[in-house]
N, C-alpha and C. Protein backbone atom coordinates (compact mmCIF):
# COMPACT_ATOMS: atom_id res chain seq x y z
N UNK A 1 23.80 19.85 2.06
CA UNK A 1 22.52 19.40 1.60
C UNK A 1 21.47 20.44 1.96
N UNK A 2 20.31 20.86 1.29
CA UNK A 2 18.98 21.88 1.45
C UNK A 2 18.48 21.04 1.94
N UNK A 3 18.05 21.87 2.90
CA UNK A 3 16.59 21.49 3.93
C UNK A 3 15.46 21.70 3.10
N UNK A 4 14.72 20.80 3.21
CA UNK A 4 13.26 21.02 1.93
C UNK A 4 12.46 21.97 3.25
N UNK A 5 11.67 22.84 2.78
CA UNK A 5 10.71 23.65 3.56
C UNK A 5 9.70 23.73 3.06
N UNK A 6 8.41 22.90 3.89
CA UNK A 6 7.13 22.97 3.15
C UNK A 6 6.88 24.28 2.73
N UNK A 7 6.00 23.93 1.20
CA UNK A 7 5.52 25.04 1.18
C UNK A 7 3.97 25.55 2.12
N UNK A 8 4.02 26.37 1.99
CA UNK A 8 2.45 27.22 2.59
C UNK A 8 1.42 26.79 2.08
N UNK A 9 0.00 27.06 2.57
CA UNK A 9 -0.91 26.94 1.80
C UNK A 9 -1.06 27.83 0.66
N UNK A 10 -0.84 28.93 0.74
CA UNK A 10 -0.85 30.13 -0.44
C UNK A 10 0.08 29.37 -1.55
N UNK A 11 0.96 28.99 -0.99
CA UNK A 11 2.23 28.74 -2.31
C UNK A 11 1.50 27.52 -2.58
N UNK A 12 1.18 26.29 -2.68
CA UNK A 12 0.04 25.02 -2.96
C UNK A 12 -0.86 25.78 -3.65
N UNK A 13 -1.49 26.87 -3.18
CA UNK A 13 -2.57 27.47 -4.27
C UNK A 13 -2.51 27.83 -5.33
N UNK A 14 -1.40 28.13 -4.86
CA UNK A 14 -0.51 29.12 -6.23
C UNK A 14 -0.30 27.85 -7.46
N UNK A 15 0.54 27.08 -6.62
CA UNK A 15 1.32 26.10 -7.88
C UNK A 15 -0.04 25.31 -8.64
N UNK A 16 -0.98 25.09 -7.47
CA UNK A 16 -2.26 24.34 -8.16
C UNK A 16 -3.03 25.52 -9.14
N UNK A 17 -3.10 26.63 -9.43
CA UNK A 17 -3.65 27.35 -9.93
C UNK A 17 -2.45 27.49 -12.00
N UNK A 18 -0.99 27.33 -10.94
CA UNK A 18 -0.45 27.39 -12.38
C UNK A 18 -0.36 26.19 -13.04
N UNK A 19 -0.31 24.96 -11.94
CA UNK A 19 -0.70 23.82 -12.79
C UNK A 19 -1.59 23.36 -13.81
N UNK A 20 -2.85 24.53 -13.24
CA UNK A 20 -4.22 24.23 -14.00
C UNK A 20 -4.26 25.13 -15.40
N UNK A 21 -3.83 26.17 -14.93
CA UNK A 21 -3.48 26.62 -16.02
C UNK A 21 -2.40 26.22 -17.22
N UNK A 22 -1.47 25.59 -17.08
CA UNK A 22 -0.62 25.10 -17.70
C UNK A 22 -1.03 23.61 -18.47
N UNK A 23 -2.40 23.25 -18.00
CA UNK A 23 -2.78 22.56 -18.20
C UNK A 23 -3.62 22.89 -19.22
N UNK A 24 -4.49 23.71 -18.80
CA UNK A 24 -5.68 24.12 -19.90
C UNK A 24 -4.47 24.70 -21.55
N UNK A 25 -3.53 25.73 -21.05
CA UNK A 25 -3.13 26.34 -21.96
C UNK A 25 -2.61 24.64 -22.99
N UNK A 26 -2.39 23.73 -22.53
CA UNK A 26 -1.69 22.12 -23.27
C UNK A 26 -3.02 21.84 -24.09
N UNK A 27 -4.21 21.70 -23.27
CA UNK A 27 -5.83 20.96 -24.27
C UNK A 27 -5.83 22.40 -25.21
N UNK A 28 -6.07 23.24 -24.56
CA UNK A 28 -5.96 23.78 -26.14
C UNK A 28 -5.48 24.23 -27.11
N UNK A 29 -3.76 23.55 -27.35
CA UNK A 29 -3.12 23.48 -28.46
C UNK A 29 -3.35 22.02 -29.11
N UNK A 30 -4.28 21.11 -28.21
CA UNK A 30 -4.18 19.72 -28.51
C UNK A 30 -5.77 19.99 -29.77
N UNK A 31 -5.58 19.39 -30.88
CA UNK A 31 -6.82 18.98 -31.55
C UNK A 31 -7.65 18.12 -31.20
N UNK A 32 -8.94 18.10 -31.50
CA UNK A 32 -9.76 17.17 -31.25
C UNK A 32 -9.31 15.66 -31.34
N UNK A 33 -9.08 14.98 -31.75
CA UNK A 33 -8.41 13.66 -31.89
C UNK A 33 -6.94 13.41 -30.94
N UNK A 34 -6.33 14.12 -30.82
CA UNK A 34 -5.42 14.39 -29.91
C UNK A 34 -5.97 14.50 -28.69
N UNK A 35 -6.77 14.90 -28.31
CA UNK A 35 -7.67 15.14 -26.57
C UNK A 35 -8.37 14.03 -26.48
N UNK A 36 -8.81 13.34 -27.64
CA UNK A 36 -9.69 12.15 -27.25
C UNK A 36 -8.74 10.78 -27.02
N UNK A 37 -7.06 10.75 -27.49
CA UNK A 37 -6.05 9.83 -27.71
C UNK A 37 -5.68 10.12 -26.12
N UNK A 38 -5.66 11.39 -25.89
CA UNK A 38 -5.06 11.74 -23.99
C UNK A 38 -6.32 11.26 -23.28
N UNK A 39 -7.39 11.44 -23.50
CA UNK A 39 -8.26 10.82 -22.58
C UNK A 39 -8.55 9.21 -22.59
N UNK A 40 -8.35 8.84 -24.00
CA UNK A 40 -7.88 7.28 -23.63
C UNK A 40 -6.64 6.65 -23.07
N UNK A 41 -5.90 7.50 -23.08
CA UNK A 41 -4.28 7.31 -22.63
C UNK A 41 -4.83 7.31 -20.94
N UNK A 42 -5.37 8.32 -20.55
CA UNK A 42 -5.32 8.45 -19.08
C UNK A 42 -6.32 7.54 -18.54
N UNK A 43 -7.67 7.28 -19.19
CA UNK A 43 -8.67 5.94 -18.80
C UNK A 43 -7.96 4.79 -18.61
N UNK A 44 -7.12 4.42 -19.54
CA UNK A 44 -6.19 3.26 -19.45
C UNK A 44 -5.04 3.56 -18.55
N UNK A 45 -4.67 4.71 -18.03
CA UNK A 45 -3.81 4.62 -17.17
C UNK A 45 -4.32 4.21 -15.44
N UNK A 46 -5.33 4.72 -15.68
CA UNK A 46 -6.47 4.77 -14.15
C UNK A 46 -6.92 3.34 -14.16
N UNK A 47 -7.12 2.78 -15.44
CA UNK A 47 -7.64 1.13 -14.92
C UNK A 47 -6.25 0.19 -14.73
N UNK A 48 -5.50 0.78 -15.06
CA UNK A 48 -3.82 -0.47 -15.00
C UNK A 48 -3.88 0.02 -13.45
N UNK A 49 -3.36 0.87 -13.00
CA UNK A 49 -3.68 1.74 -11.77
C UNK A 49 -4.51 0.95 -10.49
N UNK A 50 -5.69 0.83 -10.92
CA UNK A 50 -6.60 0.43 -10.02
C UNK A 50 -6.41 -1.21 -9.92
N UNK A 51 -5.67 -1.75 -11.26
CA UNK A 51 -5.34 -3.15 -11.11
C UNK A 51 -4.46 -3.40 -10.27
N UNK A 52 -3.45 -2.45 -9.94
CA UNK A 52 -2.43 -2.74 -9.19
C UNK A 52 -2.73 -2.57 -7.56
N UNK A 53 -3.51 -1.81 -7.34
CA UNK A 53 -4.11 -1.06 -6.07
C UNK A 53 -4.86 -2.45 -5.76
N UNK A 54 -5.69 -3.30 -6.69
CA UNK A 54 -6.60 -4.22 -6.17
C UNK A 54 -5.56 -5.43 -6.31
N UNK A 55 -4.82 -5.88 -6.41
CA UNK A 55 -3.26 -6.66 -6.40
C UNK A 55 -3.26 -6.57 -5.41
N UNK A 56 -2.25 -5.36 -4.67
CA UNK A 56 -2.22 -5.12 -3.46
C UNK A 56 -2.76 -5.41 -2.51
N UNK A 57 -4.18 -5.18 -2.83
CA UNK A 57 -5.14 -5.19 -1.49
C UNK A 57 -5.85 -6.82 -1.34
N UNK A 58 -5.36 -7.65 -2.79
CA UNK A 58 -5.76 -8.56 -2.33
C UNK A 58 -4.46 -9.44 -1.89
N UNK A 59 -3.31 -9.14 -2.24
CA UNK A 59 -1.97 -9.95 -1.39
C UNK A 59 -1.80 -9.63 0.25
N UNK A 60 -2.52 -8.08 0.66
CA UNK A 60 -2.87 -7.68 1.87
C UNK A 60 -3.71 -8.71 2.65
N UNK A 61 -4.82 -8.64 1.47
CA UNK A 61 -5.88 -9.72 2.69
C UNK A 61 -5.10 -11.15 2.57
N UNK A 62 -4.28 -11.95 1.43
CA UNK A 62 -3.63 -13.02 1.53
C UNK A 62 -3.15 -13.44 2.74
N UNK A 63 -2.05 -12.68 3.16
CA UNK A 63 -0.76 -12.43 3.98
C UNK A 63 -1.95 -12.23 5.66
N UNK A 64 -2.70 -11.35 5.52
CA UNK A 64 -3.28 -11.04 6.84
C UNK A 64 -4.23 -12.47 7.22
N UNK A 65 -4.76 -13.10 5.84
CA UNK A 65 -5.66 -14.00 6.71
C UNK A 65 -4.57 -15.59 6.99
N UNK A 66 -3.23 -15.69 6.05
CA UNK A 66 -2.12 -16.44 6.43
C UNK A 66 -1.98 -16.07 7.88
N UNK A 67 -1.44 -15.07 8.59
CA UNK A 67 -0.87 -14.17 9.47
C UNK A 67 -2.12 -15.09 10.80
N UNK A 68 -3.50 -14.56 10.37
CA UNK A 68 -4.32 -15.10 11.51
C UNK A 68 -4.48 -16.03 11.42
N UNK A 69 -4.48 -17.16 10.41
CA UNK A 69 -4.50 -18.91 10.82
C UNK A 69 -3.53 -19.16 11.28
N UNK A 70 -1.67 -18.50 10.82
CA UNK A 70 -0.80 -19.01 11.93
C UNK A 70 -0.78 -18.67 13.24
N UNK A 71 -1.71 -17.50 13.78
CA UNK A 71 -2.09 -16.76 14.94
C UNK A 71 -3.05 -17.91 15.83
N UNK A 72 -3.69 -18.41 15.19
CA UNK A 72 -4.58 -19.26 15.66
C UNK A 72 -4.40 -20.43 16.18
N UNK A 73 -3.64 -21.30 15.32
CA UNK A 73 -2.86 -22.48 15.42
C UNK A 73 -2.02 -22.11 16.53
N UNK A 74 -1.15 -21.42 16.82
CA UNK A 74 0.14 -21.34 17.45
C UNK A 74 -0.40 -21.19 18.95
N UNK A 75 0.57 -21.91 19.95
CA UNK A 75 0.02 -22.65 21.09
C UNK A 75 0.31 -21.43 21.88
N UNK A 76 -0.94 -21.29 22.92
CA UNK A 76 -0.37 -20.09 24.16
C UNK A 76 0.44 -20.70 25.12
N UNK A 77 0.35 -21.74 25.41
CA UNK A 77 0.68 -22.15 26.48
C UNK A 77 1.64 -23.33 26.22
N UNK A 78 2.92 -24.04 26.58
CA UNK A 78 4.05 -24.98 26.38
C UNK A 78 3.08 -25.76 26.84
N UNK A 79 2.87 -27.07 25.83
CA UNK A 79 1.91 -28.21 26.54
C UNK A 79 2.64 -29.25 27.17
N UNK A 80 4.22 -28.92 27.03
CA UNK A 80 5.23 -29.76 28.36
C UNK A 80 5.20 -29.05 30.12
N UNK A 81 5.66 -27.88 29.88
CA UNK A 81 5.68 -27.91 31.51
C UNK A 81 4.95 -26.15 31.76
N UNK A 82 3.70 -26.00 30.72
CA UNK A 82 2.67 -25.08 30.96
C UNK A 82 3.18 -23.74 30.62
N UNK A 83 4.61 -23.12 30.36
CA UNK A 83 4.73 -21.90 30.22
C UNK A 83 4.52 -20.90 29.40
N UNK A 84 4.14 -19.29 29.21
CA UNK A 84 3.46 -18.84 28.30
C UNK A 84 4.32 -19.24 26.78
N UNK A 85 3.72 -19.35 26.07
CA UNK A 85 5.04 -19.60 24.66
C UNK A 85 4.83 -18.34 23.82
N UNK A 86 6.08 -17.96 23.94
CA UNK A 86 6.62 -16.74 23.44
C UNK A 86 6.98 -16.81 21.62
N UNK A 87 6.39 -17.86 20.74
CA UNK A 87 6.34 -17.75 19.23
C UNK A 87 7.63 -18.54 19.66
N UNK A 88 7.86 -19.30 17.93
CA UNK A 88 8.95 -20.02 17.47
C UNK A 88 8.13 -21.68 17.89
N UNK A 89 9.49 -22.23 17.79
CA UNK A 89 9.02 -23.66 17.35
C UNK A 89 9.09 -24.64 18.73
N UNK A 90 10.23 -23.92 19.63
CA UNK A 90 10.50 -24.63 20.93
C UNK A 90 10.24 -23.29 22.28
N UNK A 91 10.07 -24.12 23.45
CA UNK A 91 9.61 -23.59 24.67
C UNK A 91 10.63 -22.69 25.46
N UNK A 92 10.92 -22.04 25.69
CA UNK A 92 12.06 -21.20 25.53
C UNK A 92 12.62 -21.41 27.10
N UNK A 93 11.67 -22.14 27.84
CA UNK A 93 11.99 -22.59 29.22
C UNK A 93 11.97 -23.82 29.52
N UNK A 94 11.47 -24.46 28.90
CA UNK A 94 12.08 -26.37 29.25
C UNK A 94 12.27 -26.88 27.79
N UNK A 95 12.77 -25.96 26.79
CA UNK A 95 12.97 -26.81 25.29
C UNK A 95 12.00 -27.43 24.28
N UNK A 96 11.38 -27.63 25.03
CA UNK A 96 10.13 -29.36 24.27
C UNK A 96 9.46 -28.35 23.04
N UNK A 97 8.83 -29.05 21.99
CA UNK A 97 8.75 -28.47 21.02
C UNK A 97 7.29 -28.15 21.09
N UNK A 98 6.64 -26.68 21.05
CA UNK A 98 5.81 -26.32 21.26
C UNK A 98 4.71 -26.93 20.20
N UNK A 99 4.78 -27.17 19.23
CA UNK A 99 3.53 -28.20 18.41
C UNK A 99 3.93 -29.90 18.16
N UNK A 100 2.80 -30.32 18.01
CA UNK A 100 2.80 -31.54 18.27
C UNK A 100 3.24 -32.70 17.31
């Protein structure tokens, strides 16, 4: 198997410089109507994009503010014979079931 070896900053410059170029040399074989079909192609790619990013970030806050009401609820202390309660449903030192 090859070991991948970052490249350098020079070589990143490089590839970003032929990228750009390889780029420009593409718009201008593209016609006018053709550049305006890629720039709606890519607007619509950036808003599906950002739909998914804001998906994310709102199943993030879902899960995190789930996460802190079960954080909240959940007992510090065994309200049978006082010991710290270490999560789950029973007292891991006298049994009894840590909620009520």
């Amino acid at each position: 198997m090859q070991d991948f070896k970052e490249p350098s900053r020079e070589e990143l410059e490089k590839m970003l410089e032929k990228a750009k170029a390889d780029l420009q040399a593409a718009l201008d074989k593209m016609t006018p109507e053709e550049r305006r079909q890629a720039e709606l192609n890519a607007q619509k790619a950036i808003e599906e994009d950002n739909a998914r990013m804001q998906s994310l970030i709102d199943d993030a806050n879902r899960v995190a503010a789930q996460t802190s009401a079960q954080n909240a609820q959940a007992p510090k202390f065994c309200p049978s014979c006082g010991a710290p309660a270490s999560g789950g449903n029973f007292c891991q030192y006298c049994g009894n079931p840590l909620r009520g």
